[in-house]
N, C-alpha and C. Protein backbone atom coordinates (compact mmCIF):
# COMPACT_ATOMS: atom_id res chain seq x y z
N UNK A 1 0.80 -1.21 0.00
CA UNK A 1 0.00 0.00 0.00
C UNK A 1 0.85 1.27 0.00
N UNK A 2 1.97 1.56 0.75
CA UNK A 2 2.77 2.38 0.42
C UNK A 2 3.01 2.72 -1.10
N UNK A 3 3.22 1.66 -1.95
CA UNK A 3 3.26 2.52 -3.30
C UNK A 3 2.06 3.48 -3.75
N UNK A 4 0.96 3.20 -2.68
CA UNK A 4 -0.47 4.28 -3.41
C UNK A 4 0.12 5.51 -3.24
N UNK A 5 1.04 5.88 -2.48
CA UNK A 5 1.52 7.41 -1.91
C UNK A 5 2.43 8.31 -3.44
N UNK A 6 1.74 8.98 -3.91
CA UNK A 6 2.29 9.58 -4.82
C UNK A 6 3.50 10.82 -4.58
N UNK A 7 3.45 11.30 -3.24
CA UNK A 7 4.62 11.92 -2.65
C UNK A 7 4.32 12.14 -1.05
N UNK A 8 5.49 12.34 -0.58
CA UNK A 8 5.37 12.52 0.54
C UNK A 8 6.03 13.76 1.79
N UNK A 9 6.13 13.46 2.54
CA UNK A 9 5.44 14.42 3.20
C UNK A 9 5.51 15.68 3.22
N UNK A 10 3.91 16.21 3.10
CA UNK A 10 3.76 17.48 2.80
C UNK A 10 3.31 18.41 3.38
N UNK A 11 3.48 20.09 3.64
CA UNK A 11 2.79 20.36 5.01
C UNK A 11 1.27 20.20 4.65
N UNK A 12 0.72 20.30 5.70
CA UNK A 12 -0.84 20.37 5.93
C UNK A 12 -1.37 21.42 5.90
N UNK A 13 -2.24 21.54 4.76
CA UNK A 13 -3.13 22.72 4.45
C UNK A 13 -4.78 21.98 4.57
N UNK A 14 -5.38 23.67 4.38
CA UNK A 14 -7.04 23.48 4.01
C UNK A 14 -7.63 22.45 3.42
N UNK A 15 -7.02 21.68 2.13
CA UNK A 15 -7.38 21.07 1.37
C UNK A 15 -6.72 19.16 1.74
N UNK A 16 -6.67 19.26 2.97
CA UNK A 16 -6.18 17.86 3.51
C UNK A 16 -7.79 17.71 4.49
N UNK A 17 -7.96 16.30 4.07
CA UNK A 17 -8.82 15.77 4.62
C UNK A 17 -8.76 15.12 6.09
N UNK A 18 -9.17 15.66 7.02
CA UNK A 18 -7.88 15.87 8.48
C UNK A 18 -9.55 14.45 9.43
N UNK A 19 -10.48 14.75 9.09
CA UNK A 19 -11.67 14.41 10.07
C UNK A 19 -11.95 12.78 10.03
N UNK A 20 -11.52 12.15 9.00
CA UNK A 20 -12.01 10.61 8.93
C UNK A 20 -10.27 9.68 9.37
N UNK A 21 -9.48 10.81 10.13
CA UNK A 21 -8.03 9.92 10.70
C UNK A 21 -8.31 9.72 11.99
N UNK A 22 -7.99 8.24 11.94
CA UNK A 22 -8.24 7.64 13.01
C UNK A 22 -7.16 6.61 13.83
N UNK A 23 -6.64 7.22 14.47
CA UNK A 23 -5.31 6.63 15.53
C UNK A 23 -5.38 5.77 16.88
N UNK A 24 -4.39 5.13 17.31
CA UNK A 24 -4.68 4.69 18.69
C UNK A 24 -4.78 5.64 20.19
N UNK A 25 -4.15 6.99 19.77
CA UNK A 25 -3.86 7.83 20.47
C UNK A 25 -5.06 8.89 20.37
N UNK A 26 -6.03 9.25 21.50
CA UNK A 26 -7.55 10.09 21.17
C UNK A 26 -6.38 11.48 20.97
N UNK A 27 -5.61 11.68 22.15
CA UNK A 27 -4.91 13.07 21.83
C UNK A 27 -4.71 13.60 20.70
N UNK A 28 -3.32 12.34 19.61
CA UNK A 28 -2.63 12.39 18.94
C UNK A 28 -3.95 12.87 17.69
N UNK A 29 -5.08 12.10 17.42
CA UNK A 29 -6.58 12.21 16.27
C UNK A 29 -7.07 13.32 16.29
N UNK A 30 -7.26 13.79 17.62
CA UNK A 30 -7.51 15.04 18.20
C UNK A 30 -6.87 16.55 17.62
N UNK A 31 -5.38 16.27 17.84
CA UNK A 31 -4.52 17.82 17.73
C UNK A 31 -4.86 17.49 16.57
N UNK A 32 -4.78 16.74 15.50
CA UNK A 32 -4.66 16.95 13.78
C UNK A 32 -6.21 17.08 13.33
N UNK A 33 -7.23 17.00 14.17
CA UNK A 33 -8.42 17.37 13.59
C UNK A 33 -8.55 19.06 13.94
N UNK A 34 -8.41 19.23 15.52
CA UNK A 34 -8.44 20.73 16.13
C UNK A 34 -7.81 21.57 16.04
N UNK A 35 -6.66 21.03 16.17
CA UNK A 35 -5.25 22.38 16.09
C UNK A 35 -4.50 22.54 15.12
N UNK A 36 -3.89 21.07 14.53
CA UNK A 36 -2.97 21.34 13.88
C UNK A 36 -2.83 22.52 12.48
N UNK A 37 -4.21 22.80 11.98
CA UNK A 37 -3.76 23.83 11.07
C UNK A 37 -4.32 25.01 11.60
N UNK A 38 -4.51 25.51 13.12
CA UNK A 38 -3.94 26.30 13.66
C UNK A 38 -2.92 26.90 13.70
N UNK A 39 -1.92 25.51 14.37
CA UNK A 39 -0.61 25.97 14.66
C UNK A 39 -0.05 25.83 13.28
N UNK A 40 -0.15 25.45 12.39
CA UNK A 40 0.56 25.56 11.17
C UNK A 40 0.38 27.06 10.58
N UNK A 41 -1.30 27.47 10.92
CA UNK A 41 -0.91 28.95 10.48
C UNK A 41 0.00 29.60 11.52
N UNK A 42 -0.11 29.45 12.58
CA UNK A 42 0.67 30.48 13.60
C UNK A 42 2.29 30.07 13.81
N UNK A 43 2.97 29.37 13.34
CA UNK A 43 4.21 28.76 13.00
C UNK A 43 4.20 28.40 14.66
N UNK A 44 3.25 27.89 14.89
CA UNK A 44 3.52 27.03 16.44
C UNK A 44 4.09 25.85 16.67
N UNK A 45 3.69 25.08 15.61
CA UNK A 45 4.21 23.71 15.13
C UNK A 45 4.06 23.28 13.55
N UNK A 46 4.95 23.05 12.85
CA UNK A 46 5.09 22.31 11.47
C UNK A 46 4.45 21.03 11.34
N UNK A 47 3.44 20.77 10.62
CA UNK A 47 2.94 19.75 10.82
C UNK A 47 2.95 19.51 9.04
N UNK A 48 3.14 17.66 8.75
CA UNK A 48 3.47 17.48 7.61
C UNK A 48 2.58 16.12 7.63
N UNK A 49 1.69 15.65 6.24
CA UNK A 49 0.96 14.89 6.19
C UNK A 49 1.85 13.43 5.17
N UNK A 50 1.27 12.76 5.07
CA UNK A 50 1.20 11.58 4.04
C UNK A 50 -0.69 11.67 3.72
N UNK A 51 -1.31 11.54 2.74
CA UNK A 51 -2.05 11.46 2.49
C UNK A 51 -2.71 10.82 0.97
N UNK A 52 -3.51 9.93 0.73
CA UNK A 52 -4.03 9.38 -0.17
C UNK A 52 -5.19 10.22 -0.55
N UNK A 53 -5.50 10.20 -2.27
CA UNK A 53 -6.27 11.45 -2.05
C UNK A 53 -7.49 12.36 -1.52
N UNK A 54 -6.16 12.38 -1.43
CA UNK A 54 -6.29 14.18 -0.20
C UNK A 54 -6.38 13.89 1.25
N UNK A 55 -6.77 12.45 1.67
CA UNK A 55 -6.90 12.42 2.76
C UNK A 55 -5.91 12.14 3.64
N UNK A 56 -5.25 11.99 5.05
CA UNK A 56 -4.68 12.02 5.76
C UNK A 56 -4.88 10.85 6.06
N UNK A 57 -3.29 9.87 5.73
CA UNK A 57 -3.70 8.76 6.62
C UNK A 57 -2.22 8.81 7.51
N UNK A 58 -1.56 9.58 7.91
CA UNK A 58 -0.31 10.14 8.65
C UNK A 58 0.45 11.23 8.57
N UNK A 59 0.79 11.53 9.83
CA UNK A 59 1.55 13.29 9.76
C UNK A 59 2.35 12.83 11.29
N UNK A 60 3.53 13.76 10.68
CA UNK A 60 4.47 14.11 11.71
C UNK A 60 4.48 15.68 12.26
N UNK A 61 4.47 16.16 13.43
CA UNK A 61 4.89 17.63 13.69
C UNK A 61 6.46 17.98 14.13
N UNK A 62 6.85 19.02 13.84
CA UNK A 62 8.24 19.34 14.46
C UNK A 62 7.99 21.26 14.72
N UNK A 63 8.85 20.93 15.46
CA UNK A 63 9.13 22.31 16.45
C UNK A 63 10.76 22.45 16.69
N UNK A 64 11.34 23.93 16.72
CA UNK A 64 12.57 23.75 17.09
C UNK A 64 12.61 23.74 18.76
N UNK A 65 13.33 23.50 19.42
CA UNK A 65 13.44 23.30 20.82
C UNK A 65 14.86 23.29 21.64
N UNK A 66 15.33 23.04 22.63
CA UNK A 66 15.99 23.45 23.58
C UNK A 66 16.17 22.21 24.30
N UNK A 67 17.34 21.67 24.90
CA UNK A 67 17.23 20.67 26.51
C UNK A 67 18.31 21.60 27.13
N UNK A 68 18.26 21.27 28.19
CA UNK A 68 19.46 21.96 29.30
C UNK A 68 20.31 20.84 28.99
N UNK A 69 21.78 21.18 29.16
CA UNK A 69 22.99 20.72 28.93
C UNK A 69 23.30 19.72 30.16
N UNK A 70 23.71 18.54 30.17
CA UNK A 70 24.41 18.21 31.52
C UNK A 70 25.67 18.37 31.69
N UNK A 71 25.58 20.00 32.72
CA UNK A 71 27.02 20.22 33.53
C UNK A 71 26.71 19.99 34.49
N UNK A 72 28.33 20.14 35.21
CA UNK A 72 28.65 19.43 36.57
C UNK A 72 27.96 20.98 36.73
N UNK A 73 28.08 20.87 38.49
CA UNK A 73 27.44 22.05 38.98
C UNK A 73 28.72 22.83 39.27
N UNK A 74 29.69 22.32 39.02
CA UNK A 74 31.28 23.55 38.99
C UNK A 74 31.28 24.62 37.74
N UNK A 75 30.83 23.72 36.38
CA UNK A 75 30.43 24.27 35.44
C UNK A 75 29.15 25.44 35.27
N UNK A 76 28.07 24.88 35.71
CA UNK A 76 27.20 25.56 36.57
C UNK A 76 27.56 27.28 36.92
N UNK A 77 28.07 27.01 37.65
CA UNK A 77 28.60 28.01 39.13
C UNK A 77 29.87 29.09 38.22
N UNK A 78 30.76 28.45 37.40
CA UNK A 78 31.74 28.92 36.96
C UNK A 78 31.11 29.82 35.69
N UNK A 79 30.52 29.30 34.93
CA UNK A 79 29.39 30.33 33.88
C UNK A 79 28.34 31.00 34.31
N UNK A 80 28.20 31.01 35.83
CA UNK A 80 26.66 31.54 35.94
C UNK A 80 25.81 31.54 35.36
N UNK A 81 25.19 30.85 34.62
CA UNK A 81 23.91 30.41 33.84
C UNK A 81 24.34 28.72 33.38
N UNK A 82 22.89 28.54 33.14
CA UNK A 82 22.35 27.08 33.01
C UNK A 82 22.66 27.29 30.93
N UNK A 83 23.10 26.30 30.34
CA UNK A 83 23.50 25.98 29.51
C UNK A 83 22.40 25.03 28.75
N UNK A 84 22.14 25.37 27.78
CA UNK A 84 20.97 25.25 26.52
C UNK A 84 21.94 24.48 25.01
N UNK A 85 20.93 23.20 24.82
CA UNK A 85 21.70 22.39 23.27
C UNK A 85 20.22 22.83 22.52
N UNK A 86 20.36 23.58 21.71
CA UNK A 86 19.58 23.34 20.64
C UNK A 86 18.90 22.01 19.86
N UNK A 87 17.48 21.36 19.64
CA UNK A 87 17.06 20.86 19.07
C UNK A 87 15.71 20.28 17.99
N UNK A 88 15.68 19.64 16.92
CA UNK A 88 14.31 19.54 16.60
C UNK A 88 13.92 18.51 17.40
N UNK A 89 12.20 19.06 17.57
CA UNK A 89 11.35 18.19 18.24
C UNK A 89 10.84 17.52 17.57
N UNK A 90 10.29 16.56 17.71
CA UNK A 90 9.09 15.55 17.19
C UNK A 90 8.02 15.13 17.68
N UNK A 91 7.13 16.45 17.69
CA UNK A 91 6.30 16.83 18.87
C UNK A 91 4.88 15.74 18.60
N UNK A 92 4.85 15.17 17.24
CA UNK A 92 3.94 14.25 17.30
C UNK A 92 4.16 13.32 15.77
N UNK A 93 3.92 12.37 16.24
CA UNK A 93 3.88 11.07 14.67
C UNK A 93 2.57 10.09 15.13
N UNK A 94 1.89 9.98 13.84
CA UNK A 94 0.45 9.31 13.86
C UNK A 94 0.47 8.42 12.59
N UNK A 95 -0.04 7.49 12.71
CA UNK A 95 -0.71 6.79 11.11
C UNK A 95 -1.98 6.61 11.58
N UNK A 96 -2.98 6.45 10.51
CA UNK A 96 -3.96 5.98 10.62
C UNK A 96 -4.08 4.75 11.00
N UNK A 97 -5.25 4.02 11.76
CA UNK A 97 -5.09 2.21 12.13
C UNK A 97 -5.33 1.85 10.83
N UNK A 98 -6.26 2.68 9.69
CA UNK A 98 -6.41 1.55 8.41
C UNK A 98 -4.99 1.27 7.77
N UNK A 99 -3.73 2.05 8.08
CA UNK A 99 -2.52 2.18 7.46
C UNK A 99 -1.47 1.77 8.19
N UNK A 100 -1.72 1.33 9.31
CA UNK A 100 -0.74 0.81 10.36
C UNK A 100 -0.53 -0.80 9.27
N UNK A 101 1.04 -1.23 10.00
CA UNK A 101 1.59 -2.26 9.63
C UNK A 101 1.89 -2.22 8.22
N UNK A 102 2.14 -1.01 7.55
CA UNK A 102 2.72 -0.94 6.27
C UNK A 102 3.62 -0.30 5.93
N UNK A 103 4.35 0.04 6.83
CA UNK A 103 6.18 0.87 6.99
C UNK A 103 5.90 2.30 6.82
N UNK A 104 4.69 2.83 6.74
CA UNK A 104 4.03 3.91 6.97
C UNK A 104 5.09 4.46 8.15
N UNK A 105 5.21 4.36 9.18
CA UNK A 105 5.37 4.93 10.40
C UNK A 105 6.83 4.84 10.65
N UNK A 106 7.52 3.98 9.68
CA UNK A 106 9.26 4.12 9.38
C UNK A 106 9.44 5.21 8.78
N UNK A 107 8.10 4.90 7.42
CA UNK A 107 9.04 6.15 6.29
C UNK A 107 8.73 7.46 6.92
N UNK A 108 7.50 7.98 7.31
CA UNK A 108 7.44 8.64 8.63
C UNK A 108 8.77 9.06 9.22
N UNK A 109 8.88 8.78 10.24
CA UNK A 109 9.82 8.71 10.81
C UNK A 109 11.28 9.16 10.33
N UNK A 110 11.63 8.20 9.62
CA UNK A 110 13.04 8.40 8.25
C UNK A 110 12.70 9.66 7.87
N UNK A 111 12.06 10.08 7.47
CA UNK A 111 11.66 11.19 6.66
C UNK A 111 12.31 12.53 8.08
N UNK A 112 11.52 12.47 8.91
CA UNK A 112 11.57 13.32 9.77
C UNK A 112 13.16 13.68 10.79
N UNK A 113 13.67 12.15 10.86
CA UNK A 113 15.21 11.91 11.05
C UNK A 113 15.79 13.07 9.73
N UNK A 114 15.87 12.97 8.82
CA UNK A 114 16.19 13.50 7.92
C UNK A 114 16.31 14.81 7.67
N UNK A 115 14.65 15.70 7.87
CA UNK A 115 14.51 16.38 7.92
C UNK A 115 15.23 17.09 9.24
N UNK A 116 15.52 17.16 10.04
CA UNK A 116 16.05 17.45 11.22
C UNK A 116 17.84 17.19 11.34
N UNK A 117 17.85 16.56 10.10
CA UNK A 117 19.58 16.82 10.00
C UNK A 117 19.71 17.73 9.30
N UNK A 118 19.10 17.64 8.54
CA UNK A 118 19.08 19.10 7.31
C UNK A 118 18.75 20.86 7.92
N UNK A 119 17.94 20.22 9.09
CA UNK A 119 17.80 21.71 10.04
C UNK A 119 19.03 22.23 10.85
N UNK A 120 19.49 21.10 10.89
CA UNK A 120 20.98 20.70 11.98
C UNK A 120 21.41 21.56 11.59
N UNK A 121 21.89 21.78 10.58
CA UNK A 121 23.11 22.10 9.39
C UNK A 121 23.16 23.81 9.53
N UNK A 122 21.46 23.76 9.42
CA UNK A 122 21.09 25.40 9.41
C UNK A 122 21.25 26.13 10.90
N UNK A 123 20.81 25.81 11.70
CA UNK A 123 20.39 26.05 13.18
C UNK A 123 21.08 25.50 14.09
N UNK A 124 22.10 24.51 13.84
CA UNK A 124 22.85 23.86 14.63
C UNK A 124 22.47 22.87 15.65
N UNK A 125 21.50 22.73 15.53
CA UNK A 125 20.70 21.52 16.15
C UNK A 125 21.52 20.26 16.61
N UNK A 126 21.42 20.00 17.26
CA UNK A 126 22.66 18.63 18.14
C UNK A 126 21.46 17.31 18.20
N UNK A 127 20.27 17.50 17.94
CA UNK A 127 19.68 16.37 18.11
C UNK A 127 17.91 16.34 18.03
N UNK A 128 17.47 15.10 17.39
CA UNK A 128 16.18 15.20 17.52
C UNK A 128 15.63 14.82 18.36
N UNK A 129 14.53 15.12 19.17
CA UNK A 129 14.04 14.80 20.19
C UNK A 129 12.52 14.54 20.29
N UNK A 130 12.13 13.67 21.19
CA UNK A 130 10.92 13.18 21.10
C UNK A 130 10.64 12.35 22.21
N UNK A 131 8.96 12.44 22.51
CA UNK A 131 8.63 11.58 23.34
C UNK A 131 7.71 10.52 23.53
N UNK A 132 7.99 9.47 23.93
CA UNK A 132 7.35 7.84 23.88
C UNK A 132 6.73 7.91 25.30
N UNK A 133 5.21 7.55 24.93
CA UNK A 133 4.86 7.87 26.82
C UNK A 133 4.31 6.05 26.73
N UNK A 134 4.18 5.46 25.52
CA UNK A 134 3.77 4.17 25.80
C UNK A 134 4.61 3.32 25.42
N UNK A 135 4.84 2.04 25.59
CA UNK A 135 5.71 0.93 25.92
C UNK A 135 5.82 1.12 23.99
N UNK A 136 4.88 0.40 23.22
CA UNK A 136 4.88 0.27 22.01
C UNK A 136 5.56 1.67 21.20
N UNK A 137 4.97 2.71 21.59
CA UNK A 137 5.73 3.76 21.13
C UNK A 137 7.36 3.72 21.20
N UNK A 138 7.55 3.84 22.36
CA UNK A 138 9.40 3.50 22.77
C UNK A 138 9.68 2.48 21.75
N UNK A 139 9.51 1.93 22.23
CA UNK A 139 10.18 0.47 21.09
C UNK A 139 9.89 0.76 19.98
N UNK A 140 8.97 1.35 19.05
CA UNK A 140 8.96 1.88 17.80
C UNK A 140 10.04 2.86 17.56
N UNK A 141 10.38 3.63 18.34
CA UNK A 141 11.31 4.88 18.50
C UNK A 141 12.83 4.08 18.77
N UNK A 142 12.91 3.31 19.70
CA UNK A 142 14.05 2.78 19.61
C UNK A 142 14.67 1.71 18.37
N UNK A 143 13.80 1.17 17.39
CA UNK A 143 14.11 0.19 16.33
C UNK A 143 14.35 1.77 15.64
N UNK A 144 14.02 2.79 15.55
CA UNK A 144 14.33 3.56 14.41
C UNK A 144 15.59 4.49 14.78
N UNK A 145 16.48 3.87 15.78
CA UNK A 145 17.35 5.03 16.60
C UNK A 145 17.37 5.32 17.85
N UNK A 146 16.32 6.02 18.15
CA UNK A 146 16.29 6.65 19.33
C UNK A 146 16.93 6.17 20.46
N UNK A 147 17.45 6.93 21.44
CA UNK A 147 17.34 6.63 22.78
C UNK A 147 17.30 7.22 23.89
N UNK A 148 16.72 6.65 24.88
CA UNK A 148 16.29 7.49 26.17
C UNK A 148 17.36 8.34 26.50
N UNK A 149 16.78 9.52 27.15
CA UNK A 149 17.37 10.19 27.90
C UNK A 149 18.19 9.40 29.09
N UNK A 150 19.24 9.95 29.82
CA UNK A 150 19.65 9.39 31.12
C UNK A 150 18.68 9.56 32.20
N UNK A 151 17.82 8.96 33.12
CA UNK A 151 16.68 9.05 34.13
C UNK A 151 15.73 9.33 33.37
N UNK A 152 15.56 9.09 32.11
CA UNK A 152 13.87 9.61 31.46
C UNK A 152 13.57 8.54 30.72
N UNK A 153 12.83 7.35 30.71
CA UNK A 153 12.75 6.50 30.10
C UNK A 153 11.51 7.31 28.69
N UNK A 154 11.04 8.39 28.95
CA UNK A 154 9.96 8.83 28.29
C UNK A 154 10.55 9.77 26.97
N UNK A 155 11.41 10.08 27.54
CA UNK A 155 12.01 11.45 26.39
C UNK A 155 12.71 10.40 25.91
N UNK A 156 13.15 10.83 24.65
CA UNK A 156 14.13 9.84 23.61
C UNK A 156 14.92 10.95 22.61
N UNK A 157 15.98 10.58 22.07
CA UNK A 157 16.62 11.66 21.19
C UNK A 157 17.54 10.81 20.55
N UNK A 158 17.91 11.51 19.42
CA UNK A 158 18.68 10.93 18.51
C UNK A 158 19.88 11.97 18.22
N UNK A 159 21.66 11.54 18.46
CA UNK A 159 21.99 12.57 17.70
C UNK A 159 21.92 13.12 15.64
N UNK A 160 22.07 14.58 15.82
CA UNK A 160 22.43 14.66 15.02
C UNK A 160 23.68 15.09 14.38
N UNK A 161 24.39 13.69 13.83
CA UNK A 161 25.99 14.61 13.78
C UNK A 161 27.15 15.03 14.79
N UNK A 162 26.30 15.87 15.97
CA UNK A 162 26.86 15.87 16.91
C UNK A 162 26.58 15.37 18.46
N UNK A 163 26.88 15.07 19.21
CA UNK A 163 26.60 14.54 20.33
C UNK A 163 25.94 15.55 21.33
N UNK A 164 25.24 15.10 21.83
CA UNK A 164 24.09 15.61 22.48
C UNK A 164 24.85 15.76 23.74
């Protein structure tokens, strides 16, 4: 079924069929029916579809973003301020259930890895970042890269290029 996709991912406009996608996540079905071309007009979040025509059967969002650095607290103390790595987020990835189990949610994914090295380059970005709040999610995130934060089994990141 992936070959039905005549290109991919594209941002999300007016003319995307956003209301008949249907996910395991009510949130995740939710922001892309309510908000997402909100925040796409208000450059709140980038949101990018896969869609058959016209309709939406997956989208990724990204955002640029920030983690605090881990310094020692000598480091800390010696700069007086708390220390910031630049990064893209991956503030959300969905497929539809009629489209699940068809590498949908790799190429997804790949796509968005990608895209976020290419931001790297521009913005200096050290890493993509993202979060898995369910068991299946993580492990989807980790076969494609990812890995947890140190003490955060929930946050996950990938470098880019450079070490996080």
């Amino acid at each position: 079924m992936v070959r039905d996709l005549a290109v991919g991912p594209v941002p999300l406009d007016v003319g995307h069929d956003v209301e008949a996608f249907e996910c395991s996540s009510k949130a995740l079905q939710q922001y892309l029916v309510r908000r997402a071309l909100a925040d796409q007009h208000s450059r709140g979040s980038l949101t990018y579809v896969l869609a058959v025509t016209g309709r939406v059967i997956a989208y990724a969002s990204l955002v640029p973003g920030v983690v605090e650095a881990a310094l020692s607290r000598d480091r800390v103390v010696e700069r007086g301020r708390r220390q910031v790595v630049p990064v893209v987020v991956l503030s959300r990835i969905a497929v539809d259930r009629r489209w699940q189990r068809e590498g949908i949610g790799r190429l997804l994914l790949a796509w968005a890895v990608n895209q976020a090295a290419g931001a790297a380059q521009v913005i200096g970005a050290r890493a993509l970042v993202t979060t898995g709040l369910s068991r299946e999610t993580r492990s989807f995130l980790e076969k494609g890269g990812f890995v947890p934060f140190p003490g955060d089994v929930h946050r996950l990141y990938m470098p880019l290029g450079v070490g996080v």
